[in-house]
C-alpha atoms as a PDB file:
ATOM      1  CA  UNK A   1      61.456 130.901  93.734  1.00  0.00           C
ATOM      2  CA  UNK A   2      64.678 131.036  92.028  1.00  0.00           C
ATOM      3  CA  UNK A   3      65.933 131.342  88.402  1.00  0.00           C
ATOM      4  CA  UNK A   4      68.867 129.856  86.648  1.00  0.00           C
ATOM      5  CA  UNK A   5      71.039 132.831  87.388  1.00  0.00           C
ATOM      6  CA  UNK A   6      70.399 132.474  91.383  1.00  0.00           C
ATOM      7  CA  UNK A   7      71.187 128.928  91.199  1.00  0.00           C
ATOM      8  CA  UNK A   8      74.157 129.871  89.086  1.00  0.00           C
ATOM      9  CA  UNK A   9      75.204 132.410  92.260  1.00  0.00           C
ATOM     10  CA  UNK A  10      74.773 129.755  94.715  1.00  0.00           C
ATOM     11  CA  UNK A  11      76.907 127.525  92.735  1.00  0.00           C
ATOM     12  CA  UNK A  12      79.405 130.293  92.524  1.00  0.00           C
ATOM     13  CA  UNK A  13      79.121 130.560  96.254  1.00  0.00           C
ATOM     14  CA  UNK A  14      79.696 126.921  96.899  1.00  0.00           C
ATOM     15  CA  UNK A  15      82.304 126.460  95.080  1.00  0.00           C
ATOM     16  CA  UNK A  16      84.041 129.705  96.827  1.00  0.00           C
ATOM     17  CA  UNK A  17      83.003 128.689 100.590  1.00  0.00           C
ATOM     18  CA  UNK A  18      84.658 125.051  99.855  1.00  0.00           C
ATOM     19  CA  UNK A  19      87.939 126.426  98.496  1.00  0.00           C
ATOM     20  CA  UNK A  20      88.234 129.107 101.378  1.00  0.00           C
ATOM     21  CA  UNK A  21      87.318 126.106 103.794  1.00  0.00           C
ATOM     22  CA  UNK A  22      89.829 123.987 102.656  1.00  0.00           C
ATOM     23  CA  UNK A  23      89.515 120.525 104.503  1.00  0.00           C
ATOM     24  CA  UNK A  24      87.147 122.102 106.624  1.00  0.00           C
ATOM     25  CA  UNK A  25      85.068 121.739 104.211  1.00  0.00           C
ATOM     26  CA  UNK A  26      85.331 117.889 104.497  1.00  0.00           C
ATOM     27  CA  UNK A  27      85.450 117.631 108.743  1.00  0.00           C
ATOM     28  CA  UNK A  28      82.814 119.443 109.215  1.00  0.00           C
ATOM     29  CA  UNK A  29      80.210 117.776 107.097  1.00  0.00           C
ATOM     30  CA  UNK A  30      81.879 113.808 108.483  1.00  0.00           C
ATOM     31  CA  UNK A  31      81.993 115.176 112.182  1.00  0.00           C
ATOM     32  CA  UNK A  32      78.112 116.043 111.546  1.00  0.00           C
ATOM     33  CA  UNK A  33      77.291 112.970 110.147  1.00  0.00           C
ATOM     34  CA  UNK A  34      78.794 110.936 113.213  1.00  0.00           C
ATOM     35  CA  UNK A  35      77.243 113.220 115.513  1.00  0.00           C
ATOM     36  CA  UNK A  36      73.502 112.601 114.124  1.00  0.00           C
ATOM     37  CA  UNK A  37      74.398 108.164 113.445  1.00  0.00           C
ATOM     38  CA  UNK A  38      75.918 108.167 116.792  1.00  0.00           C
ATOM     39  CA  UNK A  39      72.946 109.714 118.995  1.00  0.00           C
ATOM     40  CA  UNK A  40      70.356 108.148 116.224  1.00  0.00           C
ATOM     41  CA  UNK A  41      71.833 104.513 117.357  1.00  0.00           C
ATOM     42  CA  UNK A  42      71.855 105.504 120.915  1.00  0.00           C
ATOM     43  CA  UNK A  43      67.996 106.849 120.673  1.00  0.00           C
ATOM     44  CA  UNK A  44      66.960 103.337 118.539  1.00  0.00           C
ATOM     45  CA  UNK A  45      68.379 101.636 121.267  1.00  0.00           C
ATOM     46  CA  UNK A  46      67.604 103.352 124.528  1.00  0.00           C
ATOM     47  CA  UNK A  47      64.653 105.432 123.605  1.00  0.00           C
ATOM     48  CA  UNK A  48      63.807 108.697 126.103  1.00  0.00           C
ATOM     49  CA  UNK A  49      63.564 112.379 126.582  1.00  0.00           C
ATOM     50  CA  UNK A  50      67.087 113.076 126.463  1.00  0.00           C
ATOM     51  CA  UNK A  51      68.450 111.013 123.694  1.00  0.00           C
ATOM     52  CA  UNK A  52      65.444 112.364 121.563  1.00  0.00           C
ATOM     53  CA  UNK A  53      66.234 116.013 122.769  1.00  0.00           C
ATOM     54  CA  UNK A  54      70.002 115.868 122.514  1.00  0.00           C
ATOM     55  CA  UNK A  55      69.650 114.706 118.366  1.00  0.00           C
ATOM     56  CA  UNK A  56      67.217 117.496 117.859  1.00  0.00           C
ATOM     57  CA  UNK A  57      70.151 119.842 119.168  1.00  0.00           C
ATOM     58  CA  UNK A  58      72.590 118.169 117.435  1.00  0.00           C
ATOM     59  CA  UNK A  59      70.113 118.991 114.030  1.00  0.00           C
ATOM     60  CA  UNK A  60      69.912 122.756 115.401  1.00  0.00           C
ATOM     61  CA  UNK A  61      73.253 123.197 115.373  1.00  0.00           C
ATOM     62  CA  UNK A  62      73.905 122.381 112.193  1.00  0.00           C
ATOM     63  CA  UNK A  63      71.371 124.182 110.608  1.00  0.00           C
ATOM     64  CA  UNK A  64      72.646 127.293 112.542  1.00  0.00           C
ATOM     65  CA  UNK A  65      76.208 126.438 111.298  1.00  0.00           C
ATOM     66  CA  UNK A  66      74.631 126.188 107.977  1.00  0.00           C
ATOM     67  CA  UNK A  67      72.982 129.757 108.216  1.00  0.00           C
ATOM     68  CA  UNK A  68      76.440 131.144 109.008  1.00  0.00           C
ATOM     69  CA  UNK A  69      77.950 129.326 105.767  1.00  0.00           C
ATOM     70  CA  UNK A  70      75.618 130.542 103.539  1.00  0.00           C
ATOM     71  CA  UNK A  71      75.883 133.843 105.208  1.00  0.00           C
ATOM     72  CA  UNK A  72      79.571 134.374 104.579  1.00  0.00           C
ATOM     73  CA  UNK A  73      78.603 134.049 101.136  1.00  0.00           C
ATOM     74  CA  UNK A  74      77.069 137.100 100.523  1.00  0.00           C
ATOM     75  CA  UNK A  75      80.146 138.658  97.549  1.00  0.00           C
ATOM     76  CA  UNK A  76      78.423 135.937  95.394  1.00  0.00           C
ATOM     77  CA  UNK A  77      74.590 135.291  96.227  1.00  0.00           C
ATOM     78  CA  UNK A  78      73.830 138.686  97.602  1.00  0.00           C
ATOM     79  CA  UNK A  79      70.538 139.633  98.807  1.00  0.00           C
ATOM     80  CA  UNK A  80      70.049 135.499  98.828  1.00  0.00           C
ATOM     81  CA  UNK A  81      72.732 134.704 101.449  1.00  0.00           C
ATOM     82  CA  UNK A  82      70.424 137.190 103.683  1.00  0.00           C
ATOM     83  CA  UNK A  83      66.979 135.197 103.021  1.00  0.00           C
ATOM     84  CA  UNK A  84      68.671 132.016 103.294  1.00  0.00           C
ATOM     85  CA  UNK A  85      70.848 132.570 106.484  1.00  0.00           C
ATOM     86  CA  UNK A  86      67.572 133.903 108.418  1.00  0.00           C
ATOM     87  CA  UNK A  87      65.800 130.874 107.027  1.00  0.00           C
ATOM     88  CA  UNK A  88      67.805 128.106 108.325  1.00  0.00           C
ATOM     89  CA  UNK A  89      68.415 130.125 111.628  1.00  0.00           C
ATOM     90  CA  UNK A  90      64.968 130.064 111.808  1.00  0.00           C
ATOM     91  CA  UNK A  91      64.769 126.698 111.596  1.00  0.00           C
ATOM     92  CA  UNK A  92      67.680 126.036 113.928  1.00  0.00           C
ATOM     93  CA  UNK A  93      65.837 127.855 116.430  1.00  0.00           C
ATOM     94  CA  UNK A  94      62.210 125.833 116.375  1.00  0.00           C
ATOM     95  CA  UNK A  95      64.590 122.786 116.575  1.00  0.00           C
ATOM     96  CA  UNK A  96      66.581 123.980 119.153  1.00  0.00           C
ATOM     97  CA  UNK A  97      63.535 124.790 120.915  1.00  0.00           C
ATOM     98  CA  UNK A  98      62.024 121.274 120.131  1.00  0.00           C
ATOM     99  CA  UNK A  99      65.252 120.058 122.178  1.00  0.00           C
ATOM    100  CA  UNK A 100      64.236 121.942 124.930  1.00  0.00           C
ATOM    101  CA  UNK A 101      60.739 121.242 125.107  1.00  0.00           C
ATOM    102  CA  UNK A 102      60.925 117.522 123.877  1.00  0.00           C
ATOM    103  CA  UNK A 103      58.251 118.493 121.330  1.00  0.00           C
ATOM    104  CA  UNK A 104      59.747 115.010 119.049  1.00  0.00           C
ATOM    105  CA  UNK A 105      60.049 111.721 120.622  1.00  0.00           C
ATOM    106  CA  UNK A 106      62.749 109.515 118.296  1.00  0.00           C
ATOM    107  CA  UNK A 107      62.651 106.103 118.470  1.00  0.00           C
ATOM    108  CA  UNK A 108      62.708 102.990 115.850  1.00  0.00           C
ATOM    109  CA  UNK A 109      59.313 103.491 114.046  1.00  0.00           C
ATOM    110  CA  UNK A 110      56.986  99.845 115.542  1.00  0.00           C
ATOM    111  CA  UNK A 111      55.115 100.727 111.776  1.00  0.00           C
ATOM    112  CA  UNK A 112      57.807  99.198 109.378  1.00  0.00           C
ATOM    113  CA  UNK A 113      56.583 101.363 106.264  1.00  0.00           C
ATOM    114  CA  UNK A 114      57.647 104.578 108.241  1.00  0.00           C
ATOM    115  CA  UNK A 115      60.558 102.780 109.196  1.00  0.00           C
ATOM    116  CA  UNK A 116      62.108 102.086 106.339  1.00  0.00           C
ATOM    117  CA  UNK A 117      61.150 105.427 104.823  1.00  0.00           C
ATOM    118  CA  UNK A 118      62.658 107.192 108.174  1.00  0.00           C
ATOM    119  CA  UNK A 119      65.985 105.573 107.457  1.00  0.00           C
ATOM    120  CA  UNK A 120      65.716 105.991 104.170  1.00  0.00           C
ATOM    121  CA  UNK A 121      65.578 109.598 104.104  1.00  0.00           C
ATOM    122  CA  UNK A 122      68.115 110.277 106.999  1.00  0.00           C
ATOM    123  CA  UNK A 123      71.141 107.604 105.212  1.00  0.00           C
ATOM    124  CA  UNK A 124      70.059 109.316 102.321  1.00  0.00           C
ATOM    125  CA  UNK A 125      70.344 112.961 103.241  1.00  0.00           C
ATOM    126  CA  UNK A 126      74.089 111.846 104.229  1.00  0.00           C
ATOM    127  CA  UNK A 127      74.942 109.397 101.960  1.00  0.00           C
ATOM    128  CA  UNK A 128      72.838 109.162  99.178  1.00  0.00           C
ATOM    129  CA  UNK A 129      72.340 113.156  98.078  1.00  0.00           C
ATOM    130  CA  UNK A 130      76.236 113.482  97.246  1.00  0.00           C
ATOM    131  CA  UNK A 131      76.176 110.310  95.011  1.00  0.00           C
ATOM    132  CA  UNK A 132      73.427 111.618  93.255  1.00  0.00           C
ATOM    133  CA  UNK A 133      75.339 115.244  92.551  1.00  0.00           C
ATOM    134  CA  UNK A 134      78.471 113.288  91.544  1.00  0.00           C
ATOM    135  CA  UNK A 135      75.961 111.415  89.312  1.00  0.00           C
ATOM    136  CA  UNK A 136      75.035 114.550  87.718  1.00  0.00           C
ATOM    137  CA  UNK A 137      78.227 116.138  87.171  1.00  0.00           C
ATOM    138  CA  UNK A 138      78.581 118.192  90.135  1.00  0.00           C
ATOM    139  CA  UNK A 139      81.869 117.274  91.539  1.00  0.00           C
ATOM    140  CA  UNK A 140      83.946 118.590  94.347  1.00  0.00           C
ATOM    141  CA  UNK A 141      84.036 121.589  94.693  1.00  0.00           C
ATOM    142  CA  UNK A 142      80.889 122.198  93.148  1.00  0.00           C
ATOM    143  CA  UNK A 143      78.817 120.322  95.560  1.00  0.00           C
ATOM    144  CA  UNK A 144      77.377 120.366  99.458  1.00  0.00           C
ATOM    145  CA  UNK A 145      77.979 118.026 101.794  1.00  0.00           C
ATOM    146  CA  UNK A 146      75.780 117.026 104.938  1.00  0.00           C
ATOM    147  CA  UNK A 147      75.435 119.548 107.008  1.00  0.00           C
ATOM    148  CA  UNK A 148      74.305 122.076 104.038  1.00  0.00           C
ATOM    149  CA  UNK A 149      70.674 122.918 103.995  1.00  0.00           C
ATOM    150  CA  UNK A 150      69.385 120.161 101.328  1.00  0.00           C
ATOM    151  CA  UNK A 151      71.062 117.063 102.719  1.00  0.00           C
ATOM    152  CA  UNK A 152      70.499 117.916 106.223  1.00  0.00           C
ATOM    153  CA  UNK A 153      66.735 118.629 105.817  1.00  0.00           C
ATOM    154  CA  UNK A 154      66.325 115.329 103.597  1.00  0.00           C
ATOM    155  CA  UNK A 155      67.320 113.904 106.945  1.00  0.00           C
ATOM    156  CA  UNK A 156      65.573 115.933 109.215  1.00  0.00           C
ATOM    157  CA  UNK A 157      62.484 115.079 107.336  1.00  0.00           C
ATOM    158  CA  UNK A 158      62.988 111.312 107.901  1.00  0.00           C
ATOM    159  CA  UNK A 159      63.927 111.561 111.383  1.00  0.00           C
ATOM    160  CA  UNK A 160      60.721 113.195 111.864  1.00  0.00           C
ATOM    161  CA  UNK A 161      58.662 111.091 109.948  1.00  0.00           C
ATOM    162  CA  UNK A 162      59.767 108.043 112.081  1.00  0.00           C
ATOM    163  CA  UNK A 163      59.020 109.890 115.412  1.00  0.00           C
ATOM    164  CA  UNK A 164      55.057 109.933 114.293  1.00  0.00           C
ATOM    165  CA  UNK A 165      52.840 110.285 116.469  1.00  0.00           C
ATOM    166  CA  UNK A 166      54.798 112.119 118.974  1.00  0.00           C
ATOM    167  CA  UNK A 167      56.495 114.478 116.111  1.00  0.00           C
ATOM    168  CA  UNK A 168      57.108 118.111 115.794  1.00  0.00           C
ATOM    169  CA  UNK A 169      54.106 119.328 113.767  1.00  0.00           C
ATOM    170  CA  UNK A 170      54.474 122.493 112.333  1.00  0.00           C
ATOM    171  CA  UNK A 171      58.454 121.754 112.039  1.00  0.00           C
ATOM    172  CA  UNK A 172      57.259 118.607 110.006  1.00  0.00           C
ATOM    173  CA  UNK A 173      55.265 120.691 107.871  1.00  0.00           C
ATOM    174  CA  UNK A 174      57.570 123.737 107.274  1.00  0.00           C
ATOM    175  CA  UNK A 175      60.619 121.375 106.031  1.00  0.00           C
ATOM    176  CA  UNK A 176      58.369 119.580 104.133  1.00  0.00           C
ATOM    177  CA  UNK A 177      57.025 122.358 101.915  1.00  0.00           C
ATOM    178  CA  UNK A 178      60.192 124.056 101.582  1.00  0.00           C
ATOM    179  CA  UNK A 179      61.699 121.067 100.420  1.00  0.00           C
ATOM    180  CA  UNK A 180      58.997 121.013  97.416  1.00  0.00           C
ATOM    181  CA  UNK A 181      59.297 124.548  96.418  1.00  0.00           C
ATOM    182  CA  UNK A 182      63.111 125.156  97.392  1.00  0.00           C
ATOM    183  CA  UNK A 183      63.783 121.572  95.938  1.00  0.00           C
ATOM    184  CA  UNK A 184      61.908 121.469  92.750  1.00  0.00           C
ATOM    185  CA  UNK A 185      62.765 125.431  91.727  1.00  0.00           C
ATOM    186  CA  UNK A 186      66.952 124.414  92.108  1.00  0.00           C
ATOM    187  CA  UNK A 187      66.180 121.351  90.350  1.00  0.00           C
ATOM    188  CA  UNK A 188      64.178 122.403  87.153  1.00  0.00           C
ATOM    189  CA  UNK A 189      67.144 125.676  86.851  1.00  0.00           C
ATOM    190  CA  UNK A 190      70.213 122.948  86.381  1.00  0.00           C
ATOM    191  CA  UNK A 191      70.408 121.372  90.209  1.00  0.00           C
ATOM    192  CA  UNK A 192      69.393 118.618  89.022  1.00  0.00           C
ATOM    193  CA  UNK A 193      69.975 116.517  91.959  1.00  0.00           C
ATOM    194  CA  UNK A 194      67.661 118.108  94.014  1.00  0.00           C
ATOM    195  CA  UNK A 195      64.796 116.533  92.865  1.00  0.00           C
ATOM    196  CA  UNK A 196      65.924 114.010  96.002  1.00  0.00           C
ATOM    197  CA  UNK A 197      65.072 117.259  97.890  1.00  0.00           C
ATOM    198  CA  UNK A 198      62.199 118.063  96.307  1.00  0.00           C
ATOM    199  CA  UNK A 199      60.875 113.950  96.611  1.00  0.00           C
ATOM    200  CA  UNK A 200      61.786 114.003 100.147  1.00  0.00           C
ATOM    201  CA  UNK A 201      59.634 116.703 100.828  1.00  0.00           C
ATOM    202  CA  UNK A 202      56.581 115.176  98.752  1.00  0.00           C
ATOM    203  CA  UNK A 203      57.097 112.576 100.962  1.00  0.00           C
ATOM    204  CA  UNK A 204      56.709 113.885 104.120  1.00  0.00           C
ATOM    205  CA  UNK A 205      53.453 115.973 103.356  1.00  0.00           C
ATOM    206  CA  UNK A 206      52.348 112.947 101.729  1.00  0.00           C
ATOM    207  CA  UNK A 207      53.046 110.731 105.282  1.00  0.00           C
ATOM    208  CA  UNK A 208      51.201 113.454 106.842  1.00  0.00           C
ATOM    209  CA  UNK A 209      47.880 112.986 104.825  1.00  0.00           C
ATOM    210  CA  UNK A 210      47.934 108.972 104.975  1.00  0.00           C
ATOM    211  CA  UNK A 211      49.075 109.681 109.055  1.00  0.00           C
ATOM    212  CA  UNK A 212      46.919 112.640 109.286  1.00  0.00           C
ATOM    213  CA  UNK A 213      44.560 110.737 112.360  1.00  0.00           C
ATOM    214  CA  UNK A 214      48.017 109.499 114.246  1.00  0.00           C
ATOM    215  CA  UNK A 215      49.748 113.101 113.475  1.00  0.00           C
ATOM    216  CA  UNK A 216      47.106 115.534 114.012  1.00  0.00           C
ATOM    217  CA  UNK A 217      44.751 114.007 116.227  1.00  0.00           C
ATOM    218  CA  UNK A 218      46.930 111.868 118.760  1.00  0.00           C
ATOM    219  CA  UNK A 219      47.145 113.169 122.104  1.00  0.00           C
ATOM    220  CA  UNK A 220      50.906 114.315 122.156  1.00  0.00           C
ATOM    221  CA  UNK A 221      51.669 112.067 125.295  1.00  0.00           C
ATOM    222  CA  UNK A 222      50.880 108.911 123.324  1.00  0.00           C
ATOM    223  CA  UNK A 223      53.091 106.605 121.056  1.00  0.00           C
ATOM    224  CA  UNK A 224      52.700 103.903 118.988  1.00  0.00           C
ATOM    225  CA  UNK A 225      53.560 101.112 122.237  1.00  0.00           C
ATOM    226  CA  UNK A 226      50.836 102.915 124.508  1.00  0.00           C
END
């Protein structure tokens, strides 16, 4: 999907929107972060419809905020700031639809292997994924913060994998397999960090063969207490 010299562009681009964003660059990524712990806390704790729905809008948001950064990009990744603004708009959209419709039901995974993964993947998506590109020698300003399109769908994944059965199917699958492709192509072209991406998707396609009965053939209306 991408070569050395398109990761190099993005890179480029990164590095640009950061030093045009100035602290910005910082508040919006912690303000996002807050936003998703908060509600997450608040739907572990009093599970229903509208804590569930108002973290999947929370998520939409920032993937359409994360569609405009990439966007304004476009002097260094060209005809890729196009593909990968529509992309995470797309995205945005299903999950601002899945807020509306209460397609995903979150709540503390009863199964404790999901629900360690779950939190696994959505601390890690915001904490873990910028450790790892310090790590690798990708320091400020030449690194993403939650609320970028790698860390938030690391998290995105594990949220969903922890709402199982009552989860947001095809979104579950689409993040999943672009995380694998997107992931593992940025990765193996000097991104080396986002092999976390890459894993996280593996992850959740690998959840939905072991969960395939409770995934795919659950009646949506049930969960794991019914």
């Amino acid at each position: 999907m991408f070569d050395k010299e398109m990761v190099s562009k993005v890179i480029e681009g990164i590095v640009w929107l950061n030093n045009a964003m100035g602290v910005w660059a910082w508040i919006f990524p912690i303000l996002f972060a807050m936003a998703v712990l908060w509600q997450l806390v608040r739907c572990y704790r009093h599970p229903s419809p509208a804590n569930s729905r108002l973290l999947m809008a929370i998520y939409g948001v920032i993937y359409l905020y994360s569609g405009a950064a990439i966007f304004v990009g476009i002097d260094y990744m060209g005809n890729m700031a196009y593909v990968g603004a529509v992309a995470l708009w797309s995205v945005g959209v299903i999950v601002l639809l899945d807020a509306v419709f209460g397609w995903t039901h979150v709540r503390l995974p009863e199964n404790r292997p999901l629900r360690y993964l779950s939190l696994f993947l959505i601390l890690g998506g915001i904490f873990l994924y910028p450790l790892l590109e310090v790590a690798t020698g990708f320091v400020y300003p030449r690194m993403v913060l939650f609320g970028a399109e790698c860390p938030t769908t690391i998290s995105l994944i594990g949220l969903l994998i922890g709402s199982i059965p009552r989860v947001n199917r095809p979104l579950l699958i689409l993040v999943s397999l672009n995380a694998i492709f997107t992931g593992t192509s940025f990765a193996i072209n000097g991104a080396v960090f986002d092999f976390f991406y890459a894993a996280a998707g593996v992850l959740g396609v690998l959840v939905m063969i072991v969960y395939f009965q409770e995934i795919f053939l659950t009646p949506k209306g049930k969960t794991d207490s019914d």
